[in-house]
N, C-alpha and C. Protein backbone atom coordinates (compact mmCIF):
# COMPACT_ATOMS: atom_id res chain seq x y z
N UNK A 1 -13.55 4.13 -41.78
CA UNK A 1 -12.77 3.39 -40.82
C UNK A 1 -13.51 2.12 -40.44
N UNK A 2 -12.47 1.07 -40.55
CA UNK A 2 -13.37 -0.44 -39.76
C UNK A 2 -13.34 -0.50 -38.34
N UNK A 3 -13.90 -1.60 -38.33
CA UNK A 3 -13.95 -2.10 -36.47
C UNK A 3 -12.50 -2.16 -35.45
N UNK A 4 -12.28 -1.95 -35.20
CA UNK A 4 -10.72 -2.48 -34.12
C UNK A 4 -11.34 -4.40 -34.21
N UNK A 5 -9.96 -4.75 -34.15
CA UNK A 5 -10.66 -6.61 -33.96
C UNK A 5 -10.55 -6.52 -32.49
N UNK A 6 -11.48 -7.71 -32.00
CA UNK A 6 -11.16 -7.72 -30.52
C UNK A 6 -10.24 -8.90 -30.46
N UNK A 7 -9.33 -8.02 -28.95
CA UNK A 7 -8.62 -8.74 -28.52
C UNK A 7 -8.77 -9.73 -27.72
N UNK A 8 -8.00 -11.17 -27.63
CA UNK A 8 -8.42 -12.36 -26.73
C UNK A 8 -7.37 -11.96 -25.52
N UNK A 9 -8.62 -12.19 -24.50
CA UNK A 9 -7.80 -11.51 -23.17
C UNK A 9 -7.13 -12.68 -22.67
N UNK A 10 -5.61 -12.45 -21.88
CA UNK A 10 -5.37 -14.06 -21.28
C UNK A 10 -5.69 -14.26 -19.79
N UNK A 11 -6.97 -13.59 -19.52
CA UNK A 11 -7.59 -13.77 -18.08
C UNK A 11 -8.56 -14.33 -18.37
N UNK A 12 -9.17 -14.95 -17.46
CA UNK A 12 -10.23 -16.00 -18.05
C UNK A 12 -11.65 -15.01 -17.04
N UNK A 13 -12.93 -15.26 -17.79
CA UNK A 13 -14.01 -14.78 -17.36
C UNK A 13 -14.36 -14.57 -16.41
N UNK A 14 -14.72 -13.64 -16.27
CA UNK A 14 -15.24 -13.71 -14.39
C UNK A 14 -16.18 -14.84 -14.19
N UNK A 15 -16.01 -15.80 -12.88
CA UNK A 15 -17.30 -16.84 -12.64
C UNK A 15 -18.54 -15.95 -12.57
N UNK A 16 -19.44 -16.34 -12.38
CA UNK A 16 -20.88 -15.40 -12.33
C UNK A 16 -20.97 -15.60 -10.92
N UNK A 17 -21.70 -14.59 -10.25
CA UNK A 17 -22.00 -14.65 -8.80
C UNK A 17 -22.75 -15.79 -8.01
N UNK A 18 -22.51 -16.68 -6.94
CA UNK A 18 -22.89 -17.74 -6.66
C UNK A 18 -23.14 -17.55 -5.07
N UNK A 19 -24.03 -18.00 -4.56
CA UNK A 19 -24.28 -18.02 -3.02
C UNK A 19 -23.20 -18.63 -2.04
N UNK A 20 -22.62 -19.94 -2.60
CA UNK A 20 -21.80 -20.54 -2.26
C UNK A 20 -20.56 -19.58 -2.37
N UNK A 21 -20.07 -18.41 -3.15
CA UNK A 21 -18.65 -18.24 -3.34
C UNK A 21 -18.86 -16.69 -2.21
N UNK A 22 -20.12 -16.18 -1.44
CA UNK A 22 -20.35 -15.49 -0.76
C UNK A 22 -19.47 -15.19 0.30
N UNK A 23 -18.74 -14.47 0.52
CA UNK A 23 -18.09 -14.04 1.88
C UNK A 23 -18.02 -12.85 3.06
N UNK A 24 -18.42 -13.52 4.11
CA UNK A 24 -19.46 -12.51 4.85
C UNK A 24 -18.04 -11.84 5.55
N UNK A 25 -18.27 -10.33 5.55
CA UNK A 25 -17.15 -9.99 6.42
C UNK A 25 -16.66 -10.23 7.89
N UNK A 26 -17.85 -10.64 8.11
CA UNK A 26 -17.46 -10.86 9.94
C UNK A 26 -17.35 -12.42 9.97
N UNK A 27 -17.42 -13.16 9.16
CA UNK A 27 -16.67 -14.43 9.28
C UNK A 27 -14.44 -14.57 8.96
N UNK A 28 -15.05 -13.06 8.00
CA UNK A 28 -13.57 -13.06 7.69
C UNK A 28 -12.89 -12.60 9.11
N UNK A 29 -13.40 -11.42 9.92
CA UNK A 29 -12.53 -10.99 10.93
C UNK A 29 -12.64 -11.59 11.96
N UNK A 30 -13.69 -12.61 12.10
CA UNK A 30 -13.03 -13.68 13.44
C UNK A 30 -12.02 -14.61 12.79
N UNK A 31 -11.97 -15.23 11.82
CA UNK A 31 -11.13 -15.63 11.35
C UNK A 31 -9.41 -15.37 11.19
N UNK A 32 -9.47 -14.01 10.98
CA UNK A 32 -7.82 -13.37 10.70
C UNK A 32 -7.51 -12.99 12.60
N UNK A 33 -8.67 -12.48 13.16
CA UNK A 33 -8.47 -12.19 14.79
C UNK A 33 -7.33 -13.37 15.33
N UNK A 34 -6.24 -12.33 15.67
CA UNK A 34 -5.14 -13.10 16.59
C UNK A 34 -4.25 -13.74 15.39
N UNK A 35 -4.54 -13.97 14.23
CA UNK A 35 -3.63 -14.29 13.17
C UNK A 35 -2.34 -14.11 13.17
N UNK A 36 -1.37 -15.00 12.66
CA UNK A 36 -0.10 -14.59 12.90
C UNK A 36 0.32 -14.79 11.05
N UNK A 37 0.74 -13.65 10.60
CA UNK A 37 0.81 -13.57 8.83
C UNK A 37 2.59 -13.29 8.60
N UNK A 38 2.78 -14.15 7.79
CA UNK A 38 3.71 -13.48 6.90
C UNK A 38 3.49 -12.67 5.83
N UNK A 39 4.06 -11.45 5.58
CA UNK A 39 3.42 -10.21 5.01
C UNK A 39 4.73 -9.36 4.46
N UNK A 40 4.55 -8.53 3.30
CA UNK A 40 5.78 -7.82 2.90
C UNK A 40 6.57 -6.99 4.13
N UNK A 41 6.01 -7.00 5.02
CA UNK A 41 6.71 -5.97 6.24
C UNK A 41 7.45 -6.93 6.99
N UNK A 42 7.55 -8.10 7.25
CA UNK A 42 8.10 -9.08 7.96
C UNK A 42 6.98 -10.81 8.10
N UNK A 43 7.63 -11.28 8.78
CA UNK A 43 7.25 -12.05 9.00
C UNK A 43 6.79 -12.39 10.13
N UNK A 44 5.78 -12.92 10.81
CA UNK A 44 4.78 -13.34 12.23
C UNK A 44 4.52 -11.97 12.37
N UNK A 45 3.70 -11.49 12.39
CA UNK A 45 3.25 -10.35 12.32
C UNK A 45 1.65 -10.21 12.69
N UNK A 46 1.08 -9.76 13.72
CA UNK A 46 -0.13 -9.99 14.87
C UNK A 46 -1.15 -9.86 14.13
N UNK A 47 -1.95 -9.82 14.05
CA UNK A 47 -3.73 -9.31 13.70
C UNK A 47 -4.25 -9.68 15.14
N UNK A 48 -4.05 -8.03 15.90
CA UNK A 48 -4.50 -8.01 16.73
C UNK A 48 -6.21 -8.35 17.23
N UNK A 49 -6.33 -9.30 18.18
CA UNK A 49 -7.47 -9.87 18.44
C UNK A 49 -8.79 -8.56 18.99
N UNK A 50 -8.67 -7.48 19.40
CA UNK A 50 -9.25 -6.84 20.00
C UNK A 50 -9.96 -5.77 18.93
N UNK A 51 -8.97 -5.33 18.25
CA UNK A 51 -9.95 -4.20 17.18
C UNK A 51 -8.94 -4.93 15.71
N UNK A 52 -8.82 -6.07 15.59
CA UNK A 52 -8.67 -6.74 14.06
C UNK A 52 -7.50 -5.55 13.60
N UNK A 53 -6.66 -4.56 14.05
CA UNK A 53 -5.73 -3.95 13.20
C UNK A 53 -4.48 -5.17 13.37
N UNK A 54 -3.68 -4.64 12.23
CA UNK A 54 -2.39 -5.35 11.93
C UNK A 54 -1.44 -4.70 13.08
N UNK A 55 -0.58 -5.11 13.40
CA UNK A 55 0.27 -4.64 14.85
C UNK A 55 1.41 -4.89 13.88
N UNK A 56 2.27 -3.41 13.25
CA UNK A 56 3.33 -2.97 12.55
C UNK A 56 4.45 -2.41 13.09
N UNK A 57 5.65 -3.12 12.72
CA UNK A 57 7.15 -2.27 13.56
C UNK A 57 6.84 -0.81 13.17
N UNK A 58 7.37 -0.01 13.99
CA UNK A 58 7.75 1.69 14.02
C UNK A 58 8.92 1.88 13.52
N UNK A 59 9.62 3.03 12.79
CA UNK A 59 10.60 3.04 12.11
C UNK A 59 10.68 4.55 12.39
N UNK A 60 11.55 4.99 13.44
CA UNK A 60 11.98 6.55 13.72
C UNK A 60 13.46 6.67 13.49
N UNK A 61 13.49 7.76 12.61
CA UNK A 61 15.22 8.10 11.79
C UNK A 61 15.34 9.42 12.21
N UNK A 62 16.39 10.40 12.37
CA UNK A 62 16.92 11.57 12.22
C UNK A 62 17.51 12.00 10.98
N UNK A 63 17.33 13.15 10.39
CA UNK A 63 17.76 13.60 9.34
C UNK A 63 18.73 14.78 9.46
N UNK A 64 20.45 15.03 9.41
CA UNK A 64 20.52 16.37 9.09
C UNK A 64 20.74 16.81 7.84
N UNK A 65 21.14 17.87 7.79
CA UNK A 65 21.21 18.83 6.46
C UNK A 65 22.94 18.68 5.89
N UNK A 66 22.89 18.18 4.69
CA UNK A 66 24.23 17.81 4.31
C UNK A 66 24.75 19.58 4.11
N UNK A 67 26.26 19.71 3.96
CA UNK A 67 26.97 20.69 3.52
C UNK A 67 26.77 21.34 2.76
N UNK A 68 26.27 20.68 1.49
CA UNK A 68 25.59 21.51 0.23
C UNK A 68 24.55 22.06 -0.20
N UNK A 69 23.78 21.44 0.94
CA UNK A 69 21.86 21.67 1.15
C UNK A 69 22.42 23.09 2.30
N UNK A 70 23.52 23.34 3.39
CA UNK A 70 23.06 24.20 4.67
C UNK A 70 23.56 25.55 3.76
N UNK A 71 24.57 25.34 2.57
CA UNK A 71 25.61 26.40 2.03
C UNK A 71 24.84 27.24 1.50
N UNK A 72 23.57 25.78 0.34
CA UNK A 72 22.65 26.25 -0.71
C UNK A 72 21.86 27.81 0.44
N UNK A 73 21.40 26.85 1.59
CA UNK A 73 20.12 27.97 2.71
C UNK A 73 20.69 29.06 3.08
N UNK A 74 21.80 28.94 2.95
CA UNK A 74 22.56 30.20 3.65
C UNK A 74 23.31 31.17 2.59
N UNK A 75 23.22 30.60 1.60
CA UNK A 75 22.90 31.50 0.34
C UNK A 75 21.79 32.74 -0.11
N UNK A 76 20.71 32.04 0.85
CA UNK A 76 19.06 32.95 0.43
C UNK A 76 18.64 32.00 -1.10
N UNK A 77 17.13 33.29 -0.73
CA UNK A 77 16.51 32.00 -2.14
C UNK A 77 16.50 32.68 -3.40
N UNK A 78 16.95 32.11 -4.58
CA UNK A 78 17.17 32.25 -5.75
C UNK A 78 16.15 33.33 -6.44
N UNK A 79 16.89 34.34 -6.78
CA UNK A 79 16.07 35.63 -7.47
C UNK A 79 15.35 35.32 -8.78
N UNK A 80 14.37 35.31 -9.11
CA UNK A 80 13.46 35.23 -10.35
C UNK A 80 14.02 36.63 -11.20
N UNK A 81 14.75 35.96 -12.63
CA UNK A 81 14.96 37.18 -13.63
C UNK A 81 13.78 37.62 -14.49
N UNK A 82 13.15 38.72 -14.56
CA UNK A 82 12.19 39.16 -15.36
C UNK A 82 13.40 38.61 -16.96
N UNK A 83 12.73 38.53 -18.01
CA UNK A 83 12.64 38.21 -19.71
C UNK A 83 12.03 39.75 -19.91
C-alpha cells in the first residue's frame, strides 16, 4: 500500500503565538460588563455589570396530554412476548 496524498486544507495556518495577539481575561470582562449584544436569542440583550452573566428571557409553557397519548396510558403498558 502507498502513502494517502495530502490534502490542501482551505483554512489557512494557524499564526504562531505572539505577545501582542495575547488576551487577558479580565480585560475581556470589564470590557463586555454592562454590554448591550445582539445575539441568536434576541437582540439588546444585558451583560450584566455585577457578576458578567448574560441576562436571558424565561420561556414557561404548559403541556397536556393529547387523546391518543391519555387512551395509549389508560391502556396499561405493553406486554413483552417471550419467542
Amino acid at each position: 500500500m502507498g502513502r494517502r496524498p495530502q490534502l490542501a486544507s482551505p483554512f489557512p495556518a494557524p499564526a504562531p503565538p505572539s505577545s501582542r495577539l495575547h488576551v487577558k481575561p479580565g480585560d475581556v470582562s470589564k470590557a463586555l460588563s454592562g454590554a448591550r449584544l445582539d445575539t441568536i436569542y434576541g437582540p439588546g440583550l444585558t451583560m450584566r455589570a455585577a457578576d458578567n452573566q448574560l441576562v436571558l428571557p424565561n420561556f414557561v409553557g404548559r403541556v397536556n396530554a393529547s387523546e391518543a397519548a391519555s387512551s395509549r396510558a389508560a391502556a396499561g403498558p405493553a406486554r413483552r412476548q417471550r419467542r
